[in-house]
Protein backbone atom coordinates (compact mmCIF):
# COMPACT_ATOMS: atom_id res chain seq x y z
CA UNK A 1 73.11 24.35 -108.91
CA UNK A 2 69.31 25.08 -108.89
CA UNK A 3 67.75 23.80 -111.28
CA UNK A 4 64.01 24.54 -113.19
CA UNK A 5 62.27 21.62 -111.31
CA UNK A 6 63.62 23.12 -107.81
CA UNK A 7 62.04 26.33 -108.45
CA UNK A 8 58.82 24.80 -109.39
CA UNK A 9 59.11 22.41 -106.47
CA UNK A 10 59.16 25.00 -103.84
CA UNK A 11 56.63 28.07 -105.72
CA UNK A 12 54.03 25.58 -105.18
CA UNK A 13 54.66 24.70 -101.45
CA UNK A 14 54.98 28.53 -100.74
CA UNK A 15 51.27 28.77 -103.08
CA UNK A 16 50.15 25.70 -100.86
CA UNK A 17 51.40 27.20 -97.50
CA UNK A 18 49.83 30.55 -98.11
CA UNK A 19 46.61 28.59 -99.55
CA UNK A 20 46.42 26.56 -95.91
CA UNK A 21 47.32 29.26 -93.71
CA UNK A 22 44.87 31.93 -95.31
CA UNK A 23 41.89 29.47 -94.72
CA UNK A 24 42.55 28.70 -91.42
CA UNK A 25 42.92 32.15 -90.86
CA UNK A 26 38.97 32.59 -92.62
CA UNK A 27 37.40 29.74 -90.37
CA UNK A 28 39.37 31.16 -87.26
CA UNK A 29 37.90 34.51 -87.77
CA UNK A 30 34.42 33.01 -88.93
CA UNK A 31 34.11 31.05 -85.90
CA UNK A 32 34.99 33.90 -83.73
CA UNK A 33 32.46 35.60 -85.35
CA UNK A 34 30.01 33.52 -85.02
CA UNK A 35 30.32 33.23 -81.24
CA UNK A 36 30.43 36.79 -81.03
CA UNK A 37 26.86 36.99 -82.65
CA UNK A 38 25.67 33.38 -80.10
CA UNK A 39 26.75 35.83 -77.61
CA UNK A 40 24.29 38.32 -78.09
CA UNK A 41 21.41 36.04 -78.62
CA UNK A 42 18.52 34.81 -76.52
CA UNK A 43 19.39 31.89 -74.63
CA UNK A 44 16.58 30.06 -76.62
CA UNK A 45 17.36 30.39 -79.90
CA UNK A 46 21.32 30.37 -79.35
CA UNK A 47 20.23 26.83 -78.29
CA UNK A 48 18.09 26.14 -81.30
CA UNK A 49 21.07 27.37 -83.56
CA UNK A 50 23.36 25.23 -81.64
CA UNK A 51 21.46 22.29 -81.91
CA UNK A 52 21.51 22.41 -86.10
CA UNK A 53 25.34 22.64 -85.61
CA UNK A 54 27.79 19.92 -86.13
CA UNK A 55 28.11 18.52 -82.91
CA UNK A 56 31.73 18.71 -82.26
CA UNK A 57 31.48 22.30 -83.67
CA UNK A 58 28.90 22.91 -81.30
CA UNK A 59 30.93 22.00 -78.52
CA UNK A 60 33.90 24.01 -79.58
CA UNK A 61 31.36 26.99 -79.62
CA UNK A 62 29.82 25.92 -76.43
CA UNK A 63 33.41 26.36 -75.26
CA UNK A 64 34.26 29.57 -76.69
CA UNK A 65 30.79 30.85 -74.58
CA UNK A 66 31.73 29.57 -71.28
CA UNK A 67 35.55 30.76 -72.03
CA UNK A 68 35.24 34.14 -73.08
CA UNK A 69 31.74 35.36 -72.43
CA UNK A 70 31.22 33.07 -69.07
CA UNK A 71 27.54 31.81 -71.08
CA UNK A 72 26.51 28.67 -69.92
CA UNK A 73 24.42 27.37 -73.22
């Protein structure tokens, strides 16, 4: 028998599932934005944004350059 607590019990995983995989989904397609834009920027002042970054951030964008646009930064 399912009781009132199971129902409760699994609407909020589903809320918290959704909740997780809809920002992951924002900072994957913020990030990918982002490159896009480092793409398209002077080599000097990609750098100078780069260099405010996080630095693991920065290298995962660094990355992303050298992957999909073949930018060495």
């Amino acid at each position: 028998m399912i009781s009132a607590s199971d129902v409760t019990v699994w609407t909020v995983s589903a809320v918290l599932a959704i909740g997780i995989g809809l920002s992951s989904y924002t900072k994957r397609k913020t990030r990918d934005k982002l490159v896009r834009e480092l793409a398209t920027m002077e080599p000097e002042r990609r750098q100078k944004i780069l260099q405010r970054l996080n630095p693991k951030l920065a290298m995962e964008i660094r990355e992303q350059l050298m992957e999909r646009f073949q930018i060495m930064s």
